[in-house]
ModelCIF file with pLDDT and N, C-alpha, C, O atoms, coordinates in Angstrom:
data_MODEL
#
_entry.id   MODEL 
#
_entity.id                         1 
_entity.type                       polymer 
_entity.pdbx_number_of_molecules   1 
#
_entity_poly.entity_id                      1 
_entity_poly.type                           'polypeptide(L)' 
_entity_poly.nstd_linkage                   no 
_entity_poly.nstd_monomer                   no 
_entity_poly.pdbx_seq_one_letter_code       
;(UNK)(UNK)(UNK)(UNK)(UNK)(UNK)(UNK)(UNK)(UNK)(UNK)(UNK)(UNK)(UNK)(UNK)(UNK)(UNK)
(UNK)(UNK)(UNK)(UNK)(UNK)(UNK)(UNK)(UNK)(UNK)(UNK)(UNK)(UNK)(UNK)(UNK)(UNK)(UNK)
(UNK)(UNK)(UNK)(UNK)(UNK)(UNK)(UNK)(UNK)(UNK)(UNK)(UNK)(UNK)(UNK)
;
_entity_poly.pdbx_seq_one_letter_code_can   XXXXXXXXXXXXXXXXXXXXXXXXXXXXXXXXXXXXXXXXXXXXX 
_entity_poly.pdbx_strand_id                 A 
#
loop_
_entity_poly_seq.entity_id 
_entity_poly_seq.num 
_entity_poly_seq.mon_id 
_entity_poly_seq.hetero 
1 1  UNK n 
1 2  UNK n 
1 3  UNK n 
1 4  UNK n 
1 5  UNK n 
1 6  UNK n 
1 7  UNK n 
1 8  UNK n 
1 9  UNK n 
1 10 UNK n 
1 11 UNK n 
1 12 UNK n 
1 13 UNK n 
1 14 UNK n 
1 15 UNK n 
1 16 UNK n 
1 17 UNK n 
1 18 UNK n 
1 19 UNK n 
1 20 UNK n 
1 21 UNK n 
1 22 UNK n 
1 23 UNK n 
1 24 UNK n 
1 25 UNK n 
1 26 UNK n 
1 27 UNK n 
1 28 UNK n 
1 29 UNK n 
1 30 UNK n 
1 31 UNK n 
1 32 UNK n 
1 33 UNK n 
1 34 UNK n 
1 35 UNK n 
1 36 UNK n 
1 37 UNK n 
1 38 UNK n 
1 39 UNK n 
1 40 UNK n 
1 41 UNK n 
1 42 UNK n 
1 43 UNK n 
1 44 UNK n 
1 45 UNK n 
#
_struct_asym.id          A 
_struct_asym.entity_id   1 
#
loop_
_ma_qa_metric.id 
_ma_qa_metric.mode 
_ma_qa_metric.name 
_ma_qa_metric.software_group_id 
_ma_qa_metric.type 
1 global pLDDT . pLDDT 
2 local  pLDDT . pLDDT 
#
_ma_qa_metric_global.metric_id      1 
_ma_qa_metric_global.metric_value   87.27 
_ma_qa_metric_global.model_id       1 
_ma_qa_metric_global.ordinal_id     1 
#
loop_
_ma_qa_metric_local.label_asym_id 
_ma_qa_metric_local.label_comp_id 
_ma_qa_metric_local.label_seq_id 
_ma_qa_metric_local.metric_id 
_ma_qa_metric_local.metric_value 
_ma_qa_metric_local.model_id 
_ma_qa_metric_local.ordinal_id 
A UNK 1  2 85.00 1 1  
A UNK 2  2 83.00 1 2  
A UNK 3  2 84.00 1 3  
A UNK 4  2 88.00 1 4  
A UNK 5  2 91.00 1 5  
A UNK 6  2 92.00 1 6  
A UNK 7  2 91.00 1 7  
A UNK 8  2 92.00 1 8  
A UNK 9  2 92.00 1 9  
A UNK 10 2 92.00 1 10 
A UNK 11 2 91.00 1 11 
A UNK 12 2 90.00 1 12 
A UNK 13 2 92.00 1 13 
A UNK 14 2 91.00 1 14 
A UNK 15 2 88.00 1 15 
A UNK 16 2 86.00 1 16 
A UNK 17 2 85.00 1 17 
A UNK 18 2 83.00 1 18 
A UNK 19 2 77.00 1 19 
A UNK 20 2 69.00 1 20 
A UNK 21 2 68.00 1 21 
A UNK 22 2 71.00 1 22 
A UNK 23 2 77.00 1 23 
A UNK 24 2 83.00 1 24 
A UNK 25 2 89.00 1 25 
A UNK 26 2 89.00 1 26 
A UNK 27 2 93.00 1 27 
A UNK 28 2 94.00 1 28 
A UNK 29 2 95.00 1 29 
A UNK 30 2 94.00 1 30 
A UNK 31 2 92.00 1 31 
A UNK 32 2 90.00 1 32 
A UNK 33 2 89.00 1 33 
A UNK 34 2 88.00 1 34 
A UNK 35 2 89.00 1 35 
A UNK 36 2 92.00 1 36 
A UNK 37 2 92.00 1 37 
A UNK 38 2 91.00 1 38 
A UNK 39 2 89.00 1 39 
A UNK 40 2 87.00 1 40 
A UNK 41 2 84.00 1 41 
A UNK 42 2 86.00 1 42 
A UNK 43 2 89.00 1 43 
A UNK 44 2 87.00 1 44 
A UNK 45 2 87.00 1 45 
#
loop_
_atom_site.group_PDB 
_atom_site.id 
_atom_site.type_symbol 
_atom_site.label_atom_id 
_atom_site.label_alt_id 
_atom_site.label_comp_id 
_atom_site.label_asym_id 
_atom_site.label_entity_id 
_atom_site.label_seq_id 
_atom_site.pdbx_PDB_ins_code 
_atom_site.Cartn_x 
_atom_site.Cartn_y 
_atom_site.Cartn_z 
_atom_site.occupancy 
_atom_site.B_iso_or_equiv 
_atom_site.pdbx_formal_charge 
_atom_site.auth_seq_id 
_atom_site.auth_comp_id 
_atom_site.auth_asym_id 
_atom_site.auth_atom_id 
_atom_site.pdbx_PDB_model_num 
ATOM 1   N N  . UNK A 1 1  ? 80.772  77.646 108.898 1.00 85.00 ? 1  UNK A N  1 
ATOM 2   C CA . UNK A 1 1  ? 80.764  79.101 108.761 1.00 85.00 ? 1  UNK A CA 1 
ATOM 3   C C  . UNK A 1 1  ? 80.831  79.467 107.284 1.00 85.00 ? 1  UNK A C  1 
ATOM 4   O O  . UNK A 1 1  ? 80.930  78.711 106.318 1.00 85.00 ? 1  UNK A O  1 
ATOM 5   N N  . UNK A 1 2  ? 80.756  80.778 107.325 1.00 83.00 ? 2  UNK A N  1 
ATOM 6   C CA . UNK A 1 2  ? 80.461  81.311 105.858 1.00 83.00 ? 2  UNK A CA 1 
ATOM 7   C C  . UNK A 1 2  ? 81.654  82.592 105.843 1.00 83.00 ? 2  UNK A C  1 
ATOM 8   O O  . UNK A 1 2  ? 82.006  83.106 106.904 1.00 83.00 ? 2  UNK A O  1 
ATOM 9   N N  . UNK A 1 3  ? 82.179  82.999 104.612 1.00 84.00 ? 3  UNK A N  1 
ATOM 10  C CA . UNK A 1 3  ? 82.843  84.622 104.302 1.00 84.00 ? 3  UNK A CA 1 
ATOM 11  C C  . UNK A 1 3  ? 83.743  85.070 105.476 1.00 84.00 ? 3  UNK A C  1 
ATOM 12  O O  . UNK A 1 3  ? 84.746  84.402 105.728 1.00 84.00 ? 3  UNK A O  1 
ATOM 13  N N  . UNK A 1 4  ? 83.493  85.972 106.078 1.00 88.00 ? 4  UNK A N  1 
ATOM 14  C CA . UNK A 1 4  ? 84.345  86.156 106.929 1.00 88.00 ? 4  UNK A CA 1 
ATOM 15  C C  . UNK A 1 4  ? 84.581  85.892 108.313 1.00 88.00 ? 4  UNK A C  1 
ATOM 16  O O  . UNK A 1 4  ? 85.551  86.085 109.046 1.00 88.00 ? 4  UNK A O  1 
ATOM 17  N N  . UNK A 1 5  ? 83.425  85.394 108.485 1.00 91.00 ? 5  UNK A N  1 
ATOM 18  C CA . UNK A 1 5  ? 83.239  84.101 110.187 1.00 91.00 ? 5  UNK A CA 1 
ATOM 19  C C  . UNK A 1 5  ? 84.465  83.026 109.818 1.00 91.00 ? 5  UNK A C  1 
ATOM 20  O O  . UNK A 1 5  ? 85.225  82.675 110.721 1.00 91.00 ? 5  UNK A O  1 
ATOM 21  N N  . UNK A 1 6  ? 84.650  82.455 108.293 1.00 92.00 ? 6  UNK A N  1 
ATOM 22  C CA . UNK A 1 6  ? 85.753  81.542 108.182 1.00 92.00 ? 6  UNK A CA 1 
ATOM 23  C C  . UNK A 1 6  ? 86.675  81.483 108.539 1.00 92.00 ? 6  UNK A C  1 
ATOM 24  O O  . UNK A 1 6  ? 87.225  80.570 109.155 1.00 92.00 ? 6  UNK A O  1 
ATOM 25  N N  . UNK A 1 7  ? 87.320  83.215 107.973 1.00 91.00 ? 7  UNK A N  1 
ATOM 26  C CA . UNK A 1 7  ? 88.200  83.811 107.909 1.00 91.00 ? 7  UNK A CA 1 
ATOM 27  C C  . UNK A 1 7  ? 89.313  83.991 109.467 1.00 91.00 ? 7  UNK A C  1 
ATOM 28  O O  . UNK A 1 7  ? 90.447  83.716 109.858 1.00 91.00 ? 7  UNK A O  1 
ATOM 29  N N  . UNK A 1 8  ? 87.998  84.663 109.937 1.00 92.00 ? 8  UNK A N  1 
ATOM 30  C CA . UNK A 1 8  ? 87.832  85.088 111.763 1.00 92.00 ? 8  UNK A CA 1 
ATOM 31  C C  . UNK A 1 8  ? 89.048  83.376 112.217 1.00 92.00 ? 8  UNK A C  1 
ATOM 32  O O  . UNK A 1 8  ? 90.234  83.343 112.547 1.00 92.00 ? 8  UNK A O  1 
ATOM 33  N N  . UNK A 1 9  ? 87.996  82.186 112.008 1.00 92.00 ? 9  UNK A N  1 
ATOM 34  C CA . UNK A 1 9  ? 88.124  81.079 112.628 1.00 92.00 ? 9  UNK A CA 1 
ATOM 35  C C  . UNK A 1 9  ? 89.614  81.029 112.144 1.00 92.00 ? 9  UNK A C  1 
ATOM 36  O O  . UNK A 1 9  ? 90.556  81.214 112.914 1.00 92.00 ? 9  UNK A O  1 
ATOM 37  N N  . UNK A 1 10 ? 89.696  80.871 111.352 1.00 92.00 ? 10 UNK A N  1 
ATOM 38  C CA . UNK A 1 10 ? 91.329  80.516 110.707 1.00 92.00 ? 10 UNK A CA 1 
ATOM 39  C C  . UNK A 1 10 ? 92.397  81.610 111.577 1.00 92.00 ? 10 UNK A C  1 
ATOM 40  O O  . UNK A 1 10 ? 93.287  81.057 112.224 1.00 92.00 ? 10 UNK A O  1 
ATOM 41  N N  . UNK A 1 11 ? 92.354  82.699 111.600 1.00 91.00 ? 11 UNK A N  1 
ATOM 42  C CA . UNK A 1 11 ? 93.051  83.614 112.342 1.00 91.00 ? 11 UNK A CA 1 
ATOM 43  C C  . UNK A 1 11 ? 93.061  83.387 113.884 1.00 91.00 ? 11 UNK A C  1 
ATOM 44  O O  . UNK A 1 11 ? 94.033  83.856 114.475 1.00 91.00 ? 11 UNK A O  1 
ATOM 45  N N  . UNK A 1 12 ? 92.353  82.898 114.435 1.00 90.00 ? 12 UNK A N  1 
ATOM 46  C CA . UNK A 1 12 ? 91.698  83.080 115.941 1.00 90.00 ? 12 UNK A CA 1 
ATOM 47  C C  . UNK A 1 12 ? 92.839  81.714 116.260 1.00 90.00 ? 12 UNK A C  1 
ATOM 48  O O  . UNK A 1 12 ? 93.648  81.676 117.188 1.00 90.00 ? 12 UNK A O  1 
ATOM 49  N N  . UNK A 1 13 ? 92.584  80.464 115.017 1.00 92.00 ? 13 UNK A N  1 
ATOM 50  C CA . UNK A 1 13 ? 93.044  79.489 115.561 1.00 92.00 ? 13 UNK A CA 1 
ATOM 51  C C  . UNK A 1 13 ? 95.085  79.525 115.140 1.00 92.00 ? 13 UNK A C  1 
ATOM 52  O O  . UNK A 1 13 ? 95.738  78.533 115.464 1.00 92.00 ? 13 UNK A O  1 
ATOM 53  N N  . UNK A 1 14 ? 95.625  80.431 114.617 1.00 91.00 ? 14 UNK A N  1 
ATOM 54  C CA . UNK A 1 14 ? 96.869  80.809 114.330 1.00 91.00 ? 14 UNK A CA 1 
ATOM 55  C C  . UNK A 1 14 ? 97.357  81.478 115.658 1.00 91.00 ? 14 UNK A C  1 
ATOM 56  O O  . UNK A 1 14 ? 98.393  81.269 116.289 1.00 91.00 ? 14 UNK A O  1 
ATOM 57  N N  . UNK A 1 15 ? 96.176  82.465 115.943 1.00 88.00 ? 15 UNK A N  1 
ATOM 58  C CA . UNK A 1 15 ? 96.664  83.268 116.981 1.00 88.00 ? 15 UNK A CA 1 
ATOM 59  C C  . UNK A 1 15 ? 97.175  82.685 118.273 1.00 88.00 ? 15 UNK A C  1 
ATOM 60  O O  . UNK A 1 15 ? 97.961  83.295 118.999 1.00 88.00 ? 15 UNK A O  1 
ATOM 61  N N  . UNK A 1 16 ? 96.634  81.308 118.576 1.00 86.00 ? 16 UNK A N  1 
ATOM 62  C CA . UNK A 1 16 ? 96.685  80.633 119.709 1.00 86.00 ? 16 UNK A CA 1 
ATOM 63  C C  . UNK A 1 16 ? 98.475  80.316 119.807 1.00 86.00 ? 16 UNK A C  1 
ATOM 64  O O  . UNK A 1 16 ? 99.040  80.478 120.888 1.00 86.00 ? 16 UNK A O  1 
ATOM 65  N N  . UNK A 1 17 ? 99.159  79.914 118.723 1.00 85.00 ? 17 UNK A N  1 
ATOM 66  C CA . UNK A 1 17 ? 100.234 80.051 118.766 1.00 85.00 ? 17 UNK A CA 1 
ATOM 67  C C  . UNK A 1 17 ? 101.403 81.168 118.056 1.00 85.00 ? 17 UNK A C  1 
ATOM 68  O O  . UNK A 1 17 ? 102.632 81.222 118.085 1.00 85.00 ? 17 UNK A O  1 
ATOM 69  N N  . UNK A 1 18 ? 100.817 81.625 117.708 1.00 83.00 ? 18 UNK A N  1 
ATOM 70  C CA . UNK A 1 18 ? 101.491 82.985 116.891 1.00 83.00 ? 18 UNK A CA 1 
ATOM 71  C C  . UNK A 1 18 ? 101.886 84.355 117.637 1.00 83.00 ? 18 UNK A C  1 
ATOM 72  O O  . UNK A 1 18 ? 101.127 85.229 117.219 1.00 83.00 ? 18 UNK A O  1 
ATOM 73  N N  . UNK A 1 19 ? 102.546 84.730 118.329 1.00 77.00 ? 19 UNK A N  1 
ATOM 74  C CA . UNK A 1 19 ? 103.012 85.662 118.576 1.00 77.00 ? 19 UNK A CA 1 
ATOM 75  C C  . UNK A 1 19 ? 102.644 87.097 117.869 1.00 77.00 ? 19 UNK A C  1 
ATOM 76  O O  . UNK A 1 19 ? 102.275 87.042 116.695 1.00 77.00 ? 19 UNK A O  1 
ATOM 77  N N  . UNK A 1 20 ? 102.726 88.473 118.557 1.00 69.00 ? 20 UNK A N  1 
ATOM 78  C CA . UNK A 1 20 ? 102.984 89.710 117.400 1.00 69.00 ? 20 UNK A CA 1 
ATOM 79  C C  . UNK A 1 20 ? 101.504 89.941 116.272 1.00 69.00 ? 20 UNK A C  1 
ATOM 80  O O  . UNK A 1 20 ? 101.336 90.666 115.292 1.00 69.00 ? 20 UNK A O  1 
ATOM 81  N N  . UNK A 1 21 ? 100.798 89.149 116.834 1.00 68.00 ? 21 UNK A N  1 
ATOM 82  C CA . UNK A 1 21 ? 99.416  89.164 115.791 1.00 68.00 ? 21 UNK A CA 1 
ATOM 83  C C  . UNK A 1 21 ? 99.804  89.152 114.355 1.00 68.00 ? 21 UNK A C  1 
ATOM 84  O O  . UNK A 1 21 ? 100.599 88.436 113.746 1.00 68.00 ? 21 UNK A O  1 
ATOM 85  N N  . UNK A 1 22 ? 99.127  90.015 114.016 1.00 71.00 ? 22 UNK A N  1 
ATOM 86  C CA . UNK A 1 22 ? 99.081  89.894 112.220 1.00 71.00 ? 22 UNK A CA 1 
ATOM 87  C C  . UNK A 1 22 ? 100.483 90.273 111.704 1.00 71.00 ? 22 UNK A C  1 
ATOM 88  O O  . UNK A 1 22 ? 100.481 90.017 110.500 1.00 71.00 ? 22 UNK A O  1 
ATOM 89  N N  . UNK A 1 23 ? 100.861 90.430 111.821 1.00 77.00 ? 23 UNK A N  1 
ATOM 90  C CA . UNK A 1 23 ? 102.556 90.416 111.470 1.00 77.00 ? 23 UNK A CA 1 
ATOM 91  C C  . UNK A 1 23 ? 102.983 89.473 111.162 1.00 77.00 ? 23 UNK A C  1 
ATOM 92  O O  . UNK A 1 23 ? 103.534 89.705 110.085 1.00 77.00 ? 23 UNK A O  1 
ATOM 93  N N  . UNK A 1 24 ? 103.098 88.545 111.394 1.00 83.00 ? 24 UNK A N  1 
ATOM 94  C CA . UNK A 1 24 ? 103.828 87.053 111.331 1.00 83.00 ? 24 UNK A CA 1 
ATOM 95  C C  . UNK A 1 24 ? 102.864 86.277 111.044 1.00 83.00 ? 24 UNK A C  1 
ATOM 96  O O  . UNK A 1 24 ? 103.014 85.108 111.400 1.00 83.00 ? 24 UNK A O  1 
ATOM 97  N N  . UNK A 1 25 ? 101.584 86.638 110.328 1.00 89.00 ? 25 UNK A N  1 
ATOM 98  C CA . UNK A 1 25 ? 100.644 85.851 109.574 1.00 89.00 ? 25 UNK A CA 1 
ATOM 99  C C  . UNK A 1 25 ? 100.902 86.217 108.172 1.00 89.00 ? 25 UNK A C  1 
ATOM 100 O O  . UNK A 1 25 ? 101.297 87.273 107.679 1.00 89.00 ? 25 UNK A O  1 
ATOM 101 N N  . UNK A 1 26 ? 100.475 84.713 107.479 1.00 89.00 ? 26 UNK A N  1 
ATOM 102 C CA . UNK A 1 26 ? 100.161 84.892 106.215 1.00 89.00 ? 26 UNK A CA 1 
ATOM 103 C C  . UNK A 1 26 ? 98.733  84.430 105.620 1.00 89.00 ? 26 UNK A C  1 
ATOM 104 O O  . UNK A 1 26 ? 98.563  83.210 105.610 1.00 89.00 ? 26 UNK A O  1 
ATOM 105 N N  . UNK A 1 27 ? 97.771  85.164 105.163 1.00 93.00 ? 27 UNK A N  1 
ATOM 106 C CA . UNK A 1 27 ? 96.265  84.246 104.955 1.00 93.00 ? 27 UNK A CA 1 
ATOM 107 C C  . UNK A 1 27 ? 95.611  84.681 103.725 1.00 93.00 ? 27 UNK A C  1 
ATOM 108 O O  . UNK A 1 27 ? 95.283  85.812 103.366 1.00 93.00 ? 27 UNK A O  1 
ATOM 109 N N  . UNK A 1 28 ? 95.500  83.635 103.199 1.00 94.00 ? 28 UNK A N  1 
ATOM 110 C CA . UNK A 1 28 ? 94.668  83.391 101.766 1.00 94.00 ? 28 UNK A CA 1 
ATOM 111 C C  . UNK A 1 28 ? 93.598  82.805 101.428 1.00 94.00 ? 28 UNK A C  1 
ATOM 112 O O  . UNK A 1 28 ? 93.405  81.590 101.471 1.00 94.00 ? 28 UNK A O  1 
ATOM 113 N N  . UNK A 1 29 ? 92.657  83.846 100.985 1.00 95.00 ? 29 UNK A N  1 
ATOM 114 C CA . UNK A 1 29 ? 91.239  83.124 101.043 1.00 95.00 ? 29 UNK A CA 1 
ATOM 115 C C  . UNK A 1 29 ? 90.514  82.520 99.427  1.00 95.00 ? 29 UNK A C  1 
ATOM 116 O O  . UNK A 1 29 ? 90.597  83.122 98.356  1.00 95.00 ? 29 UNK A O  1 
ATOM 117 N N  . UNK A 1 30 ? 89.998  81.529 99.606  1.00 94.00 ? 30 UNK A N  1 
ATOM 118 C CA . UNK A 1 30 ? 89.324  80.689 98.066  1.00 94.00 ? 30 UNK A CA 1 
ATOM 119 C C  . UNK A 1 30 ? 87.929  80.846 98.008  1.00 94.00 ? 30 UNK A C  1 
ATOM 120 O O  . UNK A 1 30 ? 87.067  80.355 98.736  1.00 94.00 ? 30 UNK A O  1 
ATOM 121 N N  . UNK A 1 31 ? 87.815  81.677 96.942  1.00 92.00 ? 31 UNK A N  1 
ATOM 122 C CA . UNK A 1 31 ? 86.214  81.472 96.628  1.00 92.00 ? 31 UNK A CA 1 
ATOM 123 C C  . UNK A 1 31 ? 85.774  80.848 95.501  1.00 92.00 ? 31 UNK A C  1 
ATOM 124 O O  . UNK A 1 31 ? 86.705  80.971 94.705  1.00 92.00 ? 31 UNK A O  1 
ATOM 125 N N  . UNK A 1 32 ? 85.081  80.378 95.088  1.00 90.00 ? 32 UNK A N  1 
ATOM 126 C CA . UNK A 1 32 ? 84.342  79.750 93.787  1.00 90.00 ? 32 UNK A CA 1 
ATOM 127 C C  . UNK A 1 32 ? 84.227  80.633 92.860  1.00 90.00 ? 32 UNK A C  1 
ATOM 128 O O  . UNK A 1 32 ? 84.688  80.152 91.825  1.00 90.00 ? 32 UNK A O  1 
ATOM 129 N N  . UNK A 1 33 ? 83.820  81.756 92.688  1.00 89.00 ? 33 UNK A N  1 
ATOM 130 C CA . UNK A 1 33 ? 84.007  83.147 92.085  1.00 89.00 ? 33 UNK A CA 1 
ATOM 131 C C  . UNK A 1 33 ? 85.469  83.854 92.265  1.00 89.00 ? 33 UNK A C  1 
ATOM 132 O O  . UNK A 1 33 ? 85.450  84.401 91.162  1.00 89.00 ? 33 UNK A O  1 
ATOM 133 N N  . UNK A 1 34 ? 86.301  84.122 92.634  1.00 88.00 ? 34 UNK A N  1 
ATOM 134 C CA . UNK A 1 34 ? 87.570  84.674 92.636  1.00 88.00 ? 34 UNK A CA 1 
ATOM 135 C C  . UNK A 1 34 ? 88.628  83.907 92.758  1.00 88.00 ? 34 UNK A C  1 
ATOM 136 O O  . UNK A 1 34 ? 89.716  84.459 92.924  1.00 88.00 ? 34 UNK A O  1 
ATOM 137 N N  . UNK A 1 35 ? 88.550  82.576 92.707  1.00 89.00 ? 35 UNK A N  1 
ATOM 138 C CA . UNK A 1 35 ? 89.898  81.709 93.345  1.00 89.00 ? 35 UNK A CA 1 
ATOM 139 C C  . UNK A 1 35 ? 90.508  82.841 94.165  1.00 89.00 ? 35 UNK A C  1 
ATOM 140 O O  . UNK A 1 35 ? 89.828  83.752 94.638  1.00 89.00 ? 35 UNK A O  1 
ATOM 141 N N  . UNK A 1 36 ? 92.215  82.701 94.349  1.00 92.00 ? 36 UNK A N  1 
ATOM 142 C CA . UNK A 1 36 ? 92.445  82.570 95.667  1.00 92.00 ? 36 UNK A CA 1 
ATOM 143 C C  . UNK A 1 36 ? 92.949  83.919 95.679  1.00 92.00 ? 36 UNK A C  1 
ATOM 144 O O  . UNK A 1 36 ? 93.006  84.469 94.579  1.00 92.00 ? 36 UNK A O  1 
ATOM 145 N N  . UNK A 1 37 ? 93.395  84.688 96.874  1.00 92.00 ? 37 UNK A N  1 
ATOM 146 C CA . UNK A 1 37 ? 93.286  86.151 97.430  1.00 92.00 ? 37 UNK A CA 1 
ATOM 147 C C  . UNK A 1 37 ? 94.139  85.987 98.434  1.00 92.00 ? 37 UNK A C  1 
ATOM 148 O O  . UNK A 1 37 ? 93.897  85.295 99.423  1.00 92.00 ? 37 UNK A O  1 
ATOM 149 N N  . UNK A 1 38 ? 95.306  86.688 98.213  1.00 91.00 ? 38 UNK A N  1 
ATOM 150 C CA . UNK A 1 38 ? 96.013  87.018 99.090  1.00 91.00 ? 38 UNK A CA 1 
ATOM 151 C C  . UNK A 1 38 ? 95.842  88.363 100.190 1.00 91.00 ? 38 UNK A C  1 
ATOM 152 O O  . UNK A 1 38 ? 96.179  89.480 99.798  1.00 91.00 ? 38 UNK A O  1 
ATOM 153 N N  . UNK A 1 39 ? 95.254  88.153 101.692 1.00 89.00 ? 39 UNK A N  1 
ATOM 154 C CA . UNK A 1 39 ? 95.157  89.662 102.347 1.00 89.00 ? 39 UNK A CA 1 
ATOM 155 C C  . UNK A 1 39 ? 95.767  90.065 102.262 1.00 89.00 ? 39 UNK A C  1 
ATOM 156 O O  . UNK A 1 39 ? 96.866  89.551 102.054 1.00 89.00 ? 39 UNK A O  1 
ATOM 157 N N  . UNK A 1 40 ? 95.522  91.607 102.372 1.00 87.00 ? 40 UNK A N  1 
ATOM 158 C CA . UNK A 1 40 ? 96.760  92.088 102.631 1.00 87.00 ? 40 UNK A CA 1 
ATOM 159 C C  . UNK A 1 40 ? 97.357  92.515 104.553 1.00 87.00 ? 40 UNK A C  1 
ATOM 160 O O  . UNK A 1 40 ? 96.711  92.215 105.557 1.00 87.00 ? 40 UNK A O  1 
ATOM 161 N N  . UNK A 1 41 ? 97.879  92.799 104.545 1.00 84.00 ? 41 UNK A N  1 
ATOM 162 C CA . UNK A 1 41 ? 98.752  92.916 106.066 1.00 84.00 ? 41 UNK A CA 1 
ATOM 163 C C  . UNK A 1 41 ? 97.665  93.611 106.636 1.00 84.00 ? 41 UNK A C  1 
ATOM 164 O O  . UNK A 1 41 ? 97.077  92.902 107.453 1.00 84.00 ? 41 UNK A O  1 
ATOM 165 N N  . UNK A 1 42 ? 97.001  95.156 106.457 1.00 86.00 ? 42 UNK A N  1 
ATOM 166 C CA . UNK A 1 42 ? 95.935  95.813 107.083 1.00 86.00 ? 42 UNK A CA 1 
ATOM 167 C C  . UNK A 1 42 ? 94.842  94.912 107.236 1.00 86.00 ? 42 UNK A C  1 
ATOM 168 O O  . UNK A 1 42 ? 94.116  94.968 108.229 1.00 86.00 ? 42 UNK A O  1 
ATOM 169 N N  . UNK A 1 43 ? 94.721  94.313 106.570 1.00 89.00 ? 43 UNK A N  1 
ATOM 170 C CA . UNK A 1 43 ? 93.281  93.430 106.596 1.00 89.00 ? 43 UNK A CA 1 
ATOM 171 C C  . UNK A 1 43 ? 93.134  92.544 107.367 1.00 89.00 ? 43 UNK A C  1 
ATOM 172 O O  . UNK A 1 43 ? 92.090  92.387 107.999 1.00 89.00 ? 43 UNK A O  1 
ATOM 173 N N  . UNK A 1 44 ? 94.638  91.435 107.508 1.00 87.00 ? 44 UNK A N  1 
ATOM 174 C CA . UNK A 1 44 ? 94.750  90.552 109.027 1.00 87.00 ? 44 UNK A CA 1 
ATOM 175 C C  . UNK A 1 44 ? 94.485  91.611 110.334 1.00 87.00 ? 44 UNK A C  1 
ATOM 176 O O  . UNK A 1 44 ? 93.773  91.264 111.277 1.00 87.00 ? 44 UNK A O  1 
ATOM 177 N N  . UNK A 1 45 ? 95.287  93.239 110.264 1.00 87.00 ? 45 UNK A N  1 
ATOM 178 C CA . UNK A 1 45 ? 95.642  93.249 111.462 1.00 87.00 ? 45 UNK A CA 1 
ATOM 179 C C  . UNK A 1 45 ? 94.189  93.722 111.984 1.00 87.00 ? 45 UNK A C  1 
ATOM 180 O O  . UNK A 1 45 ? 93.991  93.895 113.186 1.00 87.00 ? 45 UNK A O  1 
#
């Protein structure tokens, strides 16, 4: 996958055990152009 299909995958596969959805996530994304990016909370949920 690419951009935010990645993103999707990484969340989808947290969610399986994560409770409360985006709340009790933390996710940081790496690009070659921006190194790394912390979401913010609206953006998981």
């Amino acid at each position: 996958t690419s951009g935010q299909e990645t993103v999707k995958l990484a969340i989808r596969a947290l969610l399986e055990v994560v409770e409360s959805g985006g709340k009790n996530i933390e996710v940081a994304v790496m690009t070659k152009e921006h190194g790394l990016r912390q979401l913010e909370e609206a953006e998981i949920d």
